[in-house]
C-alpha atoms as a PDB file:
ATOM      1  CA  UNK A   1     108.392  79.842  92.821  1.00  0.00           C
ATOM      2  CA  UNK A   2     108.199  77.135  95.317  1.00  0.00           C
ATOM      3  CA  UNK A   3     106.546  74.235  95.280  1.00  0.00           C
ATOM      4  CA  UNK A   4     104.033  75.329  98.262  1.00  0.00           C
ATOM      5  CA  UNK A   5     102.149  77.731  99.447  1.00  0.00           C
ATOM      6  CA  UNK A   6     104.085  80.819 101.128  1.00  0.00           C
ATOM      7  CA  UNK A   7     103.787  84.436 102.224  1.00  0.00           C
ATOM      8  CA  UNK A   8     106.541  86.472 101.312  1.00  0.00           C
ATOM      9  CA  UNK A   9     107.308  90.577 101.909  1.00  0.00           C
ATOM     10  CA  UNK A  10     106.142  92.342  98.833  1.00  0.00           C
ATOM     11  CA  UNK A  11     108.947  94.980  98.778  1.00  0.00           C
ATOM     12  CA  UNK A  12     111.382  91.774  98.524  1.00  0.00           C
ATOM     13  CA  UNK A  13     110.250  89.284  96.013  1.00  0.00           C
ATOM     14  CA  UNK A  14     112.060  86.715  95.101  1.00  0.00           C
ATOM     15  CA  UNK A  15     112.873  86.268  91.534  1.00  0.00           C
ATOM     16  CA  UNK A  16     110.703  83.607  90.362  1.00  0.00           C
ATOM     17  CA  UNK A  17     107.669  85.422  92.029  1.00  0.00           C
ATOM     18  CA  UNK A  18     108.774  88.902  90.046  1.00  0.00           C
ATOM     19  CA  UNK A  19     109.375  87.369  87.061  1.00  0.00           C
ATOM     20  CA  UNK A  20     105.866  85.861  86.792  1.00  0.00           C
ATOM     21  CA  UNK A  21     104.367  89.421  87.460  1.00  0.00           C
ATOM     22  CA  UNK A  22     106.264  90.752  84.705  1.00  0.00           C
ATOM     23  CA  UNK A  23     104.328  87.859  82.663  1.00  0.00           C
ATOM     24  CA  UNK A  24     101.405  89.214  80.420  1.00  0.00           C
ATOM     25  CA  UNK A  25      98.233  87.955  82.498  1.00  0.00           C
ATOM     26  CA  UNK A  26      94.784  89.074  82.945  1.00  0.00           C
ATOM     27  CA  UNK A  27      94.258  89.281  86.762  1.00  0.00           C
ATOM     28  CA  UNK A  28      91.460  89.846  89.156  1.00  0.00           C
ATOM     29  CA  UNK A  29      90.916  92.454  91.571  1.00  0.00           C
ATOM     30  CA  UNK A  30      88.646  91.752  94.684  1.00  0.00           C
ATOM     31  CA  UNK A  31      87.619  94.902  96.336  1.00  0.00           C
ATOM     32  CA  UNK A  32      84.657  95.242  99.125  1.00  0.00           C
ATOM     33  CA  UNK A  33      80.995  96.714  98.272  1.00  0.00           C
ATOM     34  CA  UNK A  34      79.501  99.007 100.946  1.00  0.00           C
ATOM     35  CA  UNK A  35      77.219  95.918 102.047  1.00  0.00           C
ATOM     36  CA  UNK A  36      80.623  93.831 102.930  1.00  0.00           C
ATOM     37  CA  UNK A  37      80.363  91.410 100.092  1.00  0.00           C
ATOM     38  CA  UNK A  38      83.472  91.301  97.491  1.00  0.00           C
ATOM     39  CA  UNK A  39      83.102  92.424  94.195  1.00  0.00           C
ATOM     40  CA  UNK A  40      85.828  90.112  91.960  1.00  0.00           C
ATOM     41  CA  UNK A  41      86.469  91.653  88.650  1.00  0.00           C
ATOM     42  CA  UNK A  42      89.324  90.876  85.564  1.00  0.00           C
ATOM     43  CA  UNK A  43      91.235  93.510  85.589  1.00  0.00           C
ATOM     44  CA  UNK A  44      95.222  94.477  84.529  1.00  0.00           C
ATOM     45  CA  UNK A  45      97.144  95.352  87.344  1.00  0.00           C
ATOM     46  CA  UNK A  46     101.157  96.020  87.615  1.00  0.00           C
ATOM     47  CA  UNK A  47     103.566  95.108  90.608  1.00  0.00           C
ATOM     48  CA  UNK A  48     105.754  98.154  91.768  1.00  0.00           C
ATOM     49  CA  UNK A  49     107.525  96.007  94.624  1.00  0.00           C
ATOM     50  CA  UNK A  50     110.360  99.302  95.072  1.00  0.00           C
ATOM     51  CA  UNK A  51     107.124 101.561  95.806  1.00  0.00           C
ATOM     52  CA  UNK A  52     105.258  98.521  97.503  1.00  0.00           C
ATOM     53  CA  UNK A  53     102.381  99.332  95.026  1.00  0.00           C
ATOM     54  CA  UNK A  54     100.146  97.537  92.763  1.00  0.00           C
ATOM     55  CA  UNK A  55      98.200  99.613  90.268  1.00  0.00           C
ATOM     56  CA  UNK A  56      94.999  99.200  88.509  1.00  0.00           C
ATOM     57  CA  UNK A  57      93.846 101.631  86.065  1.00  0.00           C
ATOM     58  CA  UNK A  58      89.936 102.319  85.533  1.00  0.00           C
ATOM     59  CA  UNK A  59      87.288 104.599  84.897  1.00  0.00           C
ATOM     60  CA  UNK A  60      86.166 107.179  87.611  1.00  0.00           C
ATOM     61  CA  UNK A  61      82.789 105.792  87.635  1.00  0.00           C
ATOM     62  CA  UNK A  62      83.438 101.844  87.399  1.00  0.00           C
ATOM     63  CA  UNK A  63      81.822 100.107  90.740  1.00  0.00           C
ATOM     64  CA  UNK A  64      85.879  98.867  91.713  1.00  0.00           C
ATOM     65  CA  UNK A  65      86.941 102.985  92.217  1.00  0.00           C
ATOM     66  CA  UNK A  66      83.173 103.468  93.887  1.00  0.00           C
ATOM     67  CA  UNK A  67      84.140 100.633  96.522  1.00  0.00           C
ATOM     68  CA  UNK A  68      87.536 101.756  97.061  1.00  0.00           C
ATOM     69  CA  UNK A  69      86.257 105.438  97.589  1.00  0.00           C
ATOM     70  CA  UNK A  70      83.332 104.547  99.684  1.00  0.00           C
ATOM     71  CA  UNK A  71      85.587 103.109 102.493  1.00  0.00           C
ATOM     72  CA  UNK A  72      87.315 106.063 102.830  1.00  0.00           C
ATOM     73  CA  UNK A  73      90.498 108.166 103.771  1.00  0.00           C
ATOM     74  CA  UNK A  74      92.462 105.239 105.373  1.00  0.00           C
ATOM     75  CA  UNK A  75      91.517 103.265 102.147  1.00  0.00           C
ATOM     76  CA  UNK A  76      89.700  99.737 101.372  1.00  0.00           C
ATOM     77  CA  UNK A  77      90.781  96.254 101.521  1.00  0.00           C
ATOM     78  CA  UNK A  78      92.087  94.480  98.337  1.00  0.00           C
ATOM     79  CA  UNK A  79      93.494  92.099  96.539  1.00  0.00           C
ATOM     80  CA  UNK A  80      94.889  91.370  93.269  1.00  0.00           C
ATOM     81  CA  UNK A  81      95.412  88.037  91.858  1.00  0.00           C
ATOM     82  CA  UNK A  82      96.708  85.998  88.552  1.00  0.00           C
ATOM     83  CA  UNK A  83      96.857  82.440  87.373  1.00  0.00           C
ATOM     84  CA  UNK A  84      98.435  80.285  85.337  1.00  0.00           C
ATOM     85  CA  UNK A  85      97.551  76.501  85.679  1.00  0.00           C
ATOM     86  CA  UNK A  86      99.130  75.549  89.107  1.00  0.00           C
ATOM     87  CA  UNK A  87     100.990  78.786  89.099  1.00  0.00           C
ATOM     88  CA  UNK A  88      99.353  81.761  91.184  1.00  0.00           C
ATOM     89  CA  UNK A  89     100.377  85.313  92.802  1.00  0.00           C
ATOM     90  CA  UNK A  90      98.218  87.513  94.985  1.00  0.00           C
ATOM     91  CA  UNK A  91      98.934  90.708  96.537  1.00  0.00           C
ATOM     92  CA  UNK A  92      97.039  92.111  99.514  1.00  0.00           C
ATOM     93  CA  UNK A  93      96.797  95.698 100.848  1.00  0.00           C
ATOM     94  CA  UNK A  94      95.315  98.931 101.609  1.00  0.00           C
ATOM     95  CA  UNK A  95      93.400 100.353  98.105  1.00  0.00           C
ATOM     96  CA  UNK A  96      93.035 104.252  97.049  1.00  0.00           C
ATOM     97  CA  UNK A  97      92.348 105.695  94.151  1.00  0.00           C
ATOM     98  CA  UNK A  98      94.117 108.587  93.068  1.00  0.00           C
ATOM     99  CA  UNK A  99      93.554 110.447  90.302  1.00  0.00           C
ATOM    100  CA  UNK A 100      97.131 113.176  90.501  1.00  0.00           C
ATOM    101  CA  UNK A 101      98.065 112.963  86.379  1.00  0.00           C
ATOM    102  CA  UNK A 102     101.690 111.981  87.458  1.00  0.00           C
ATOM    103  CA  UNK A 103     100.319 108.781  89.326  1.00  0.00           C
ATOM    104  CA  UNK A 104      97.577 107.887  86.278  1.00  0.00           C
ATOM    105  CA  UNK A 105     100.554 108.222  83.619  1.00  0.00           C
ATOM    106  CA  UNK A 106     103.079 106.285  85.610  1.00  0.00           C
ATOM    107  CA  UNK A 107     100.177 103.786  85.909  1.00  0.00           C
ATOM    108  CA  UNK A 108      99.769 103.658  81.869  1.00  0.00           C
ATOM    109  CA  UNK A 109     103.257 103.051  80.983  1.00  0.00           C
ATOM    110  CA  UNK A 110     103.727 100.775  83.180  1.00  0.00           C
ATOM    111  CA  UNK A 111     100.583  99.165  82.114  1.00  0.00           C
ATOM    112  CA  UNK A 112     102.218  99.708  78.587  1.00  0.00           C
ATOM    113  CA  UNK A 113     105.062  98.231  79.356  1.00  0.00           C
ATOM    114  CA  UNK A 114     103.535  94.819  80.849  1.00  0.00           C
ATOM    115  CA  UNK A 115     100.752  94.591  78.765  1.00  0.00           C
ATOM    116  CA  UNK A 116     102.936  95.305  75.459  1.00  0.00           C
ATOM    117  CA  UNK A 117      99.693  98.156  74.573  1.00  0.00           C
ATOM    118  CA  UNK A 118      98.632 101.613  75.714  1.00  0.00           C
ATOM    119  CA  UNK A 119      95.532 101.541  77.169  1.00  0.00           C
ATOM    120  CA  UNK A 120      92.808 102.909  75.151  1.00  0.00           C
ATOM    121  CA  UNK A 121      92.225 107.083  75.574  1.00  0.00           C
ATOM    122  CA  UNK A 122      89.685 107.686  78.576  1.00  0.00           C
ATOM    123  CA  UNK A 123      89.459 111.168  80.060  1.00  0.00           C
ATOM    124  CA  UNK A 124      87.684 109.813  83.625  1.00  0.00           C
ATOM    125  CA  UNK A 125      90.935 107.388  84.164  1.00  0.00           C
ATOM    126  CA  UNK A 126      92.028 107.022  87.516  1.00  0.00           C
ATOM    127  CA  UNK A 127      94.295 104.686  89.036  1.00  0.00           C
ATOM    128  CA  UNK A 128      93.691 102.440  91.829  1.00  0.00           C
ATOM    129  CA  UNK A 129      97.058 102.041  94.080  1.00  0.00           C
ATOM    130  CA  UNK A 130      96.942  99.317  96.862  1.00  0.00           C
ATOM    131  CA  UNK A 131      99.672  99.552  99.241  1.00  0.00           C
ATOM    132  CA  UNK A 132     101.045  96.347  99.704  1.00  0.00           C
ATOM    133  CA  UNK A 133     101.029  94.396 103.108  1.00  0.00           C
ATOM    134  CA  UNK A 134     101.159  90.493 101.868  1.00  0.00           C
ATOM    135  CA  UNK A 135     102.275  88.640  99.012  1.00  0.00           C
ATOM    136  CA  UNK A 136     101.142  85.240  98.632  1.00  0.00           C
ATOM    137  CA  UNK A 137     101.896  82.304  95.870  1.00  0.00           C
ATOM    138  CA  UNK A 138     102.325  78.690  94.675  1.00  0.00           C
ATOM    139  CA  UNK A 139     104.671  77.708  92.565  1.00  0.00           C
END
């Protein structure tokens, strides 16, 4: 990545910034509580930059899906982030969680796939997508 701060279009990362997505980090997710103020939680989150997409799995009833369903149809504002020393990656957009089985198993494998480990069995998953509308690093 380069050595400063820069925004880049999420569909079209460029390699260094993909390549430390497909790293094995624990990330946060910010998301909004009805009152306004953010809710930051670790969470593991993949990068789908064909589908502009970043995916969080979770529970049904964990406060980040609450937040993200309490804002609505048109969806909540969030971000991911991860770190690594001086290294860092966020991605910004519009939050909804969906909960079609297709969407919650491509979630898993590809949680699978960057984690290197299914996710444990939960019958309330859901997966959080956030449509992507800014990608932002530091190399």
């Amino acid at each position: 990545m380069a050595t400063t701060k820069y925004t880049l279009d999420p569909g079209v990362p460029d390699a260094p910034y993909l390549s430390f997505w497909r790293e094995r980090h624990v990330c946060t997710l910010t998301t909004l509580r009805p009152d306004g103020t953010p809710h930051v939680v670790p969470v593991g989150v993949t990068y789908d930059p064909e589908a502009r997409l970043a995916r969080v799995i979770t529970s049904s009833t964990s406060t980040k899906a609450r937040n993200v369903l309490a804002a609505g149809e048109e969806g909540a504002v969030a971000a991911v982030c991860q770190v690594d020393g001086r290294r860092w990656a966020t991605l910004e957009g519009r939050a909804r969680v969906r909960t079609e089985p297709e969407r919650v198993a491509e979630a898993e494998r590809r949680y699978t796939e960057r984690y290197l480990r299914a996710p444990r069995p939960n019958p309330q998953r859901v997966v959080i997508e956030i449509e992507l509308t800014r990608a932002l690093g530091r190399g």
